[in-house]
Protein backbone atom coordinates (compact mmCIF):
# COMPACT_ATOMS: atom_id res chain seq x y z
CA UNK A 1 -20.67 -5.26 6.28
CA UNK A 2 -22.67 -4.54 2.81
CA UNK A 3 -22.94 -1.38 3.86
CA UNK A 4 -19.47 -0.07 4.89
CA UNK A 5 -18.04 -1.93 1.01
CA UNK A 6 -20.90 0.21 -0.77
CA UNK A 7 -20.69 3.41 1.27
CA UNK A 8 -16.91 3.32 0.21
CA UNK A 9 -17.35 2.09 -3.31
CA UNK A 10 -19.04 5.69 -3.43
CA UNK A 11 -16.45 7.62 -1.64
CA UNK A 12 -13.44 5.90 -3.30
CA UNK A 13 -14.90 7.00 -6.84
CA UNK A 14 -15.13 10.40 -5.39
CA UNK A 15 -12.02 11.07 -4.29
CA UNK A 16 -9.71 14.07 -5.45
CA UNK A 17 -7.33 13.51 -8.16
CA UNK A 18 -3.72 15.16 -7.75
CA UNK A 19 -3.63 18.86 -7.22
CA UNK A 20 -7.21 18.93 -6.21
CA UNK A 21 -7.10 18.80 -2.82
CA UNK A 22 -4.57 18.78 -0.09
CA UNK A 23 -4.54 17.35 3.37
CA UNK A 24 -1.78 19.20 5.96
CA UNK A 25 -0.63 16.65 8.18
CA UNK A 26 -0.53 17.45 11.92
CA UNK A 27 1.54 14.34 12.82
CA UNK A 28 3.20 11.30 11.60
CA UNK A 29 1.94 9.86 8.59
CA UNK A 30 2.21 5.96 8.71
CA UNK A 31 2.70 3.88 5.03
CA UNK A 32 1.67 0.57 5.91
CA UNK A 33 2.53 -2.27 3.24
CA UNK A 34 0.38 -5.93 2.91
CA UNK A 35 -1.57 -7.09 5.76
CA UNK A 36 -2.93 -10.12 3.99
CA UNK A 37 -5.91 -10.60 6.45
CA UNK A 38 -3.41 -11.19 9.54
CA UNK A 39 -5.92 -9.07 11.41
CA UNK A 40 -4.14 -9.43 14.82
CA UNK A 41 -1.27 -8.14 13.64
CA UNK A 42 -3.21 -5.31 12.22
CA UNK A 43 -4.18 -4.63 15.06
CA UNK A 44 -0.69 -4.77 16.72
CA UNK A 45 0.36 -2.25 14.32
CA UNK A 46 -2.51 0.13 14.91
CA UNK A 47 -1.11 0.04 18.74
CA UNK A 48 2.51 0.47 17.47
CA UNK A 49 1.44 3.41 15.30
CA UNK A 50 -1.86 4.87 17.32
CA UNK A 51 -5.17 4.75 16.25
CA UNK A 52 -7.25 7.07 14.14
CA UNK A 53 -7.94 9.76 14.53
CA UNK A 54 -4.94 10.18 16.59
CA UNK A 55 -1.97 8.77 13.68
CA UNK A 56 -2.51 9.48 10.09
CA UNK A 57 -1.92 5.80 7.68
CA UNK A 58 -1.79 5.35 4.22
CA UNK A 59 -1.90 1.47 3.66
CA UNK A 60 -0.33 0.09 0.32
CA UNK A 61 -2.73 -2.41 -0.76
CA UNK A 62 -3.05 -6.15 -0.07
CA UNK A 63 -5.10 -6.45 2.59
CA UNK A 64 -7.12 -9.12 1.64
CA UNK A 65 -5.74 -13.17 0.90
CA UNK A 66 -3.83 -16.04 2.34
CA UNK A 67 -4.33 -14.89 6.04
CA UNK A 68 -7.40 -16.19 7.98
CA UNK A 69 -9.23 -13.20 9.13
CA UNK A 70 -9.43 -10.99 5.69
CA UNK A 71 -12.92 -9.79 6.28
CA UNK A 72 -11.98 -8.03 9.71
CA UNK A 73 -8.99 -6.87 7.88
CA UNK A 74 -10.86 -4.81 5.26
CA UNK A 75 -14.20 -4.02 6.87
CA UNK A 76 -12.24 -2.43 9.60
CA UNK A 77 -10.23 -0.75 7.50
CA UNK A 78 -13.16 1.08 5.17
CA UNK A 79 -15.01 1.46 8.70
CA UNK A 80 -12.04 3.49 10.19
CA UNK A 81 -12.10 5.12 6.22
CA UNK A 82 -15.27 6.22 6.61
CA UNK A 83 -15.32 7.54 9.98
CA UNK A 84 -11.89 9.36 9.34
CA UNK A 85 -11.83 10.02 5.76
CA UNK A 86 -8.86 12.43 5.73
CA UNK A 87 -6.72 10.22 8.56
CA UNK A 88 -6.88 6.93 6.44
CA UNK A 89 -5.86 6.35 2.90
CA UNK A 90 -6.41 2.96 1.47
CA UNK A 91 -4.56 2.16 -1.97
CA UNK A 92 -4.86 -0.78 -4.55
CA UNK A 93 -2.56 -3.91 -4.10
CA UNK A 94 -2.84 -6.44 -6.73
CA UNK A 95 -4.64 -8.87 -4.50
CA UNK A 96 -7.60 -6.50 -4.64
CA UNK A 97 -8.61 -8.00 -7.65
CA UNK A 98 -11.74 -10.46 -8.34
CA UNK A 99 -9.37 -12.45 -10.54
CA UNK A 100 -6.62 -13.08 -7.77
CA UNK A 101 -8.63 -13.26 -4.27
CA UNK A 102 -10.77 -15.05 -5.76
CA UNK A 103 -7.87 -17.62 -5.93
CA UNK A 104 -5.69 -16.85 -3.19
CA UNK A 105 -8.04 -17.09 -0.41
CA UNK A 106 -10.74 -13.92 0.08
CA UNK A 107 -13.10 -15.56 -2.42
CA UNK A 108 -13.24 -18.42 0.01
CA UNK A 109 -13.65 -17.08 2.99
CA UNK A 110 -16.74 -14.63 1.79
CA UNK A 111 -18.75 -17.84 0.72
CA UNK A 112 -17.81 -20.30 3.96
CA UNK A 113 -18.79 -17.39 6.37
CA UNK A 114 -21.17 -15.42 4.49
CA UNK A 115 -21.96 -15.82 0.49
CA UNK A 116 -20.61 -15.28 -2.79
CA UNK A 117 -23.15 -11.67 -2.87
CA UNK A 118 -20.61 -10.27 -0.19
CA UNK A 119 -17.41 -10.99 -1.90
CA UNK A 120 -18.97 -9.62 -5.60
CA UNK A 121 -19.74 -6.44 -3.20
CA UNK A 122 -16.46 -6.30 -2.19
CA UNK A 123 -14.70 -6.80 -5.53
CA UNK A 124 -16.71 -3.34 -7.04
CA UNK A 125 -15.45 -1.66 -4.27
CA UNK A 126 -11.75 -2.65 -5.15
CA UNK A 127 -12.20 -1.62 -8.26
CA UNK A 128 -12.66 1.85 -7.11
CA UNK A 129 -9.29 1.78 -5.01
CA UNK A 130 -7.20 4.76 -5.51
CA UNK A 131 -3.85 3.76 -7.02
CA UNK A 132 -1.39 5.96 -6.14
CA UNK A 133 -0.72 8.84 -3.43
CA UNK A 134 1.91 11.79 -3.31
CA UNK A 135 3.38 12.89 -0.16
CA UNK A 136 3.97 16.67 -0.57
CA UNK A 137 5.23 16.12 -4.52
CA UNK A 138 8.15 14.47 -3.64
CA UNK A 139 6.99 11.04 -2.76
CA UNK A 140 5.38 8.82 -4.80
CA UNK A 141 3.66 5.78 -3.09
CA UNK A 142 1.85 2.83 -4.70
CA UNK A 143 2.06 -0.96 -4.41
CA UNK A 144 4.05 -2.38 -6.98
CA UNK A 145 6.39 -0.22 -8.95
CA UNK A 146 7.01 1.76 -11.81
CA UNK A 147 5.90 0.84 -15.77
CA UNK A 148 7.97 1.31 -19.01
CA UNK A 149 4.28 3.47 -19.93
CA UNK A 150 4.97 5.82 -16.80
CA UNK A 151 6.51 9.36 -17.82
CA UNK A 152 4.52 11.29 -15.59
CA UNK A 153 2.10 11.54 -12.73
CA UNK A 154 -0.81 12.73 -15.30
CA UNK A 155 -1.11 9.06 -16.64
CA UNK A 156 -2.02 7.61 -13.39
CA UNK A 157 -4.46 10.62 -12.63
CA UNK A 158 -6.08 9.98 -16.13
CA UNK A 159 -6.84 6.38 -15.47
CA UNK A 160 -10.43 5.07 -15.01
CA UNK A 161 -12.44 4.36 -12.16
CA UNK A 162 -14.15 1.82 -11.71
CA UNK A 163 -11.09 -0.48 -13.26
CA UNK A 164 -10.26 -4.45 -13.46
CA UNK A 165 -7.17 -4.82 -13.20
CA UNK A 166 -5.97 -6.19 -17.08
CA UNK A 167 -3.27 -8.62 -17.75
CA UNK A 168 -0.41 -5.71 -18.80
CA UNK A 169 -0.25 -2.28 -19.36
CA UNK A 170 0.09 0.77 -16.69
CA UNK A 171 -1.98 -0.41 -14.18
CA UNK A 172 -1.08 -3.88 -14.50
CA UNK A 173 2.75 -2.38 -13.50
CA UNK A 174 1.95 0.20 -11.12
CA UNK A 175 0.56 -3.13 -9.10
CA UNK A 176 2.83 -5.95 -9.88
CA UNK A 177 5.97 -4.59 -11.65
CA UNK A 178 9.11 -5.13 -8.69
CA UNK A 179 12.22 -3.23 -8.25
CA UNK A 180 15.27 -5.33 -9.96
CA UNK A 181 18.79 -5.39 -7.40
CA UNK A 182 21.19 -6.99 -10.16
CA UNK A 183 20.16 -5.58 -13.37
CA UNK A 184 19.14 -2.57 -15.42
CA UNK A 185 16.48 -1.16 -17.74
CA UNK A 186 13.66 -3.17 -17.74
CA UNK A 187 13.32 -6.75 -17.28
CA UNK A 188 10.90 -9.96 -17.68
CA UNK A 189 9.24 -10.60 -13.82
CA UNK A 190 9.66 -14.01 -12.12
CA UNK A 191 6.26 -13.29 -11.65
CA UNK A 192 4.87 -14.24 -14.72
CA UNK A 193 3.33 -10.80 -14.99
CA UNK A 194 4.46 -7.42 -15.95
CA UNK A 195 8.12 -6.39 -15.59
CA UNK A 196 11.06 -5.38 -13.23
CA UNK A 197 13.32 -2.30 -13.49
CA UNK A 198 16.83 -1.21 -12.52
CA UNK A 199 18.04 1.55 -10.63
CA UNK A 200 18.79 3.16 -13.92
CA UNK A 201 14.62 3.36 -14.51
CA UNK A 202 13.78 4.50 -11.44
CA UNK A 203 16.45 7.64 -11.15
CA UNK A 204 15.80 8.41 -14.43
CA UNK A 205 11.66 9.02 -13.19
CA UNK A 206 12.50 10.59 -10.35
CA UNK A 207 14.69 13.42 -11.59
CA UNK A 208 12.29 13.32 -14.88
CA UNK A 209 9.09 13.79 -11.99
CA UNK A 210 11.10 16.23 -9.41
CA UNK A 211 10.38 13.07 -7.32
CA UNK A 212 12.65 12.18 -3.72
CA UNK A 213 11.37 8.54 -3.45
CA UNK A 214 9.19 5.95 -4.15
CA UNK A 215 7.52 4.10 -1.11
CA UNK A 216 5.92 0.30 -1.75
CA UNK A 217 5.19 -2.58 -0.88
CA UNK A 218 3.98 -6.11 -2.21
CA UNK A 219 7.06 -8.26 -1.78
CA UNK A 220 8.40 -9.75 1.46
CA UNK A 221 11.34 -8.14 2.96
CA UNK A 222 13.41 -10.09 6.17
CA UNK A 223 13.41 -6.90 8.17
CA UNK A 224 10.23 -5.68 7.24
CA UNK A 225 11.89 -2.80 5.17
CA UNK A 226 14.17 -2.70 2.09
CA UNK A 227 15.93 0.64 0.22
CA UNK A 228 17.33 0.11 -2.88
CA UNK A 229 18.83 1.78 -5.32
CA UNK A 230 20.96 4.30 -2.85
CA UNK A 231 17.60 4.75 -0.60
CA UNK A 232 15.79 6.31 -3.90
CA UNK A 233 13.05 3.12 -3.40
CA UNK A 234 11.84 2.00 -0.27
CA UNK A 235 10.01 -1.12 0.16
CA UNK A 236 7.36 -1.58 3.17
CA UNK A 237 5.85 -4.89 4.31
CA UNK A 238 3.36 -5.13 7.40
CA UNK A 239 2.56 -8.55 7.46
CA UNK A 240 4.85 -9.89 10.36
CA UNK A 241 5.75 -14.31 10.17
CA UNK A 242 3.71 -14.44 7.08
CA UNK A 243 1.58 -16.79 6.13
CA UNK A 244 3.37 -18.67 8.76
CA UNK A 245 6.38 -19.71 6.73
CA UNK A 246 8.68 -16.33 6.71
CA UNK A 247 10.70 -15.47 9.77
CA UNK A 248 10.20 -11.98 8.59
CA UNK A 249 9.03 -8.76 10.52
CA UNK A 250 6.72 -6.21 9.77
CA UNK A 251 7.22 -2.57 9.09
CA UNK A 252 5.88 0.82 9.69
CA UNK A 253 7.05 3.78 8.29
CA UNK A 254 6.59 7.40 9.42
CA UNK A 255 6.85 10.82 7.63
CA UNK A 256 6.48 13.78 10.03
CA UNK A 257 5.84 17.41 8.70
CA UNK A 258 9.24 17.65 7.79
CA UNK A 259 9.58 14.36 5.82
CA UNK A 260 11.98 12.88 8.62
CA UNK A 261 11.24 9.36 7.89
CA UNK A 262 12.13 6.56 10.62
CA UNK A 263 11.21 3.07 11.18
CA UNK A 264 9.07 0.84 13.61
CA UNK A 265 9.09 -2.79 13.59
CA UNK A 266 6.95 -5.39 14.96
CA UNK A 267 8.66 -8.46 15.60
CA UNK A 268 7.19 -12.21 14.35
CA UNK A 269 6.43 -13.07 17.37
CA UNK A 270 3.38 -15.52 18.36
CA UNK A 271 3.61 -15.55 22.40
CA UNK A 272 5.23 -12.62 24.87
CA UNK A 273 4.13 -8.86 24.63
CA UNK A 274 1.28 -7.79 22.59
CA UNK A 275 4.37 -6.20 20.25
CA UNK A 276 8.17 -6.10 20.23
CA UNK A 277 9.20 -2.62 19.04
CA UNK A 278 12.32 -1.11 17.54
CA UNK A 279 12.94 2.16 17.09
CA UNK A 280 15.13 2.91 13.99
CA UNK A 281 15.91 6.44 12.41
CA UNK A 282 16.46 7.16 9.44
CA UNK A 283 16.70 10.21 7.34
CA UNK A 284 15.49 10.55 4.08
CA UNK A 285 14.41 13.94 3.05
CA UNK A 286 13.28 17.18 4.86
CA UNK A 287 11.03 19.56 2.79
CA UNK A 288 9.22 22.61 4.04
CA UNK A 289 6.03 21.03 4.35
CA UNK A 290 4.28 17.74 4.17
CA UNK A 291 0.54 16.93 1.99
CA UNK A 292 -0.53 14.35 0.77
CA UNK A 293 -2.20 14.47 -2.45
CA UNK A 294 -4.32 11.48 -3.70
CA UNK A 295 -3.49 10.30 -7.15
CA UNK A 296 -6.40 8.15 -8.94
């Protein structure tokens, strides 16, 4: 367990920036949103989706916090990252962050299992998370959502590694900010921290960025999914009956080589079939061809 966390502190730090390397995909690529250690149903999506090195994923942050099993959740996860490198892509949610898990749960559950040395491992390898990742330049993927500092992609491949997470600024937002359904420009968060922004924000970066969409995660949607702003914004969350009080479902989202984009869903379900699925299609773009670049 040490040594998978320090094996990918090192390969997180060394990952290529944007337009320094690109990965053709032979198959579906799979954007996961928050797992929030609900490792079963990790593991129900991984049989929904396929398992690496057989399905390509790029998971949205938030794996760690408020669900029991957080330490399978991420040690599997950098395991299947380092034995697949170029099939898994693990971003930065704002829960992988020492000041956060150690309050909502992970900090915990390192010291009642194992110690305090194990979470402090973990937290430097968090801080090494990528933070962003572009599907073939026309999809922009991160966990949170856009930042009134954001005018183009070269900011976020500028930032720092190894990074805490500070209380505001462009990495604060590109982690916590949230798209806003009733108003425009940007707004104060419900949150407490960073910002919201309307409709008007985000088309205004994508035509500014030669962008299609934006694809995150780290709020809970009913169906699992959520477009907004005329399917410009999608919004992913994996974490199926979370934390035990949403009736909510989870969400997988493909991109084949074509950027045809559909939908599976895995039910909240606690007893029948390993997984309910639903199959739903849905268009978004098709582009000649389908990389994904790594953005720090």
């Amino acid at each position: 367990m040490y040594s998978v966390a320090t094996k990918c502190t090192v390969l997180f730090i060394m990952l290529p920036l944007i337009g320094k390397k690109n990965f053709k995909l032979m198959n579906f690529v799979w954007h996961v949103g928050d797992i929030h250690g609900q490792f079963v149903d990790l593991l129900r999506l991984f049989d929904l989706g396929g398992y690496p090195p057989s399905s390509t994923y790029v998971f949205l942050g938030d794996y760690v916090d408020r669900g029991k099993q957080s330490l399978e959740t991420i040690c599997l996860l950098l395991a299947y990252k380092i034995r697949y490198p170029e099939k898994i892509f693990l971003l930065r949610g704002n829960h992988e962050d020492a000041k956060i898990n150690r309050v909502y749960g992970f900090y915990d559950e390192c010291k009642r299992r194992f110690n305090v040395r194990l979470w402090k491992i973990f937290s430097d390898c968090f801080d090494c998370l990528p933070i962003a990742a572009l599907i073939d330049d026309k999809i922009l993927c991160m966990h949170g959502g856009l930042s009134p500092e954001l005018n183009n992609l070269d900011q976020i491949k500028d930032l720092e590694r190894p990074a805490e997470i500070p209380d505001y600024g462009l990495l604060c937002d590109l982690l916590w900010s949230d798209p806003s359904p009733d108003g425009e420009g940007w707004g104060e968060s419900d949150r407490g921290v960073s910002c919201t922004f309307g409709a008007d924000k985000l088309v205004e970066f994508l035509e500014k960025n030669d962008l299609d969409l934006i694809c995150r995660a780290h709020q809970v949607v009913e169906d699992g999914y959520e477009f907004f702003a005329q399917r410009r914004l999608v919004t992913i969350f994996s974490a199926p009956n979370y934390c035990g009080e949403f009736d909510n479902a989870g969400a997988l989202l493909s991109i084949d080589e074509s950027l045809m984009c559909s939908f599976q869903i895995l039910k909240p379900t606690e007893t029948g079939p390993p997984h309910a699925r639903k199959n739903i299609p849905n268009k978004v773009n098709q582009l000649a061809s389908c990389r994904t670049n790594i953005l720090l």
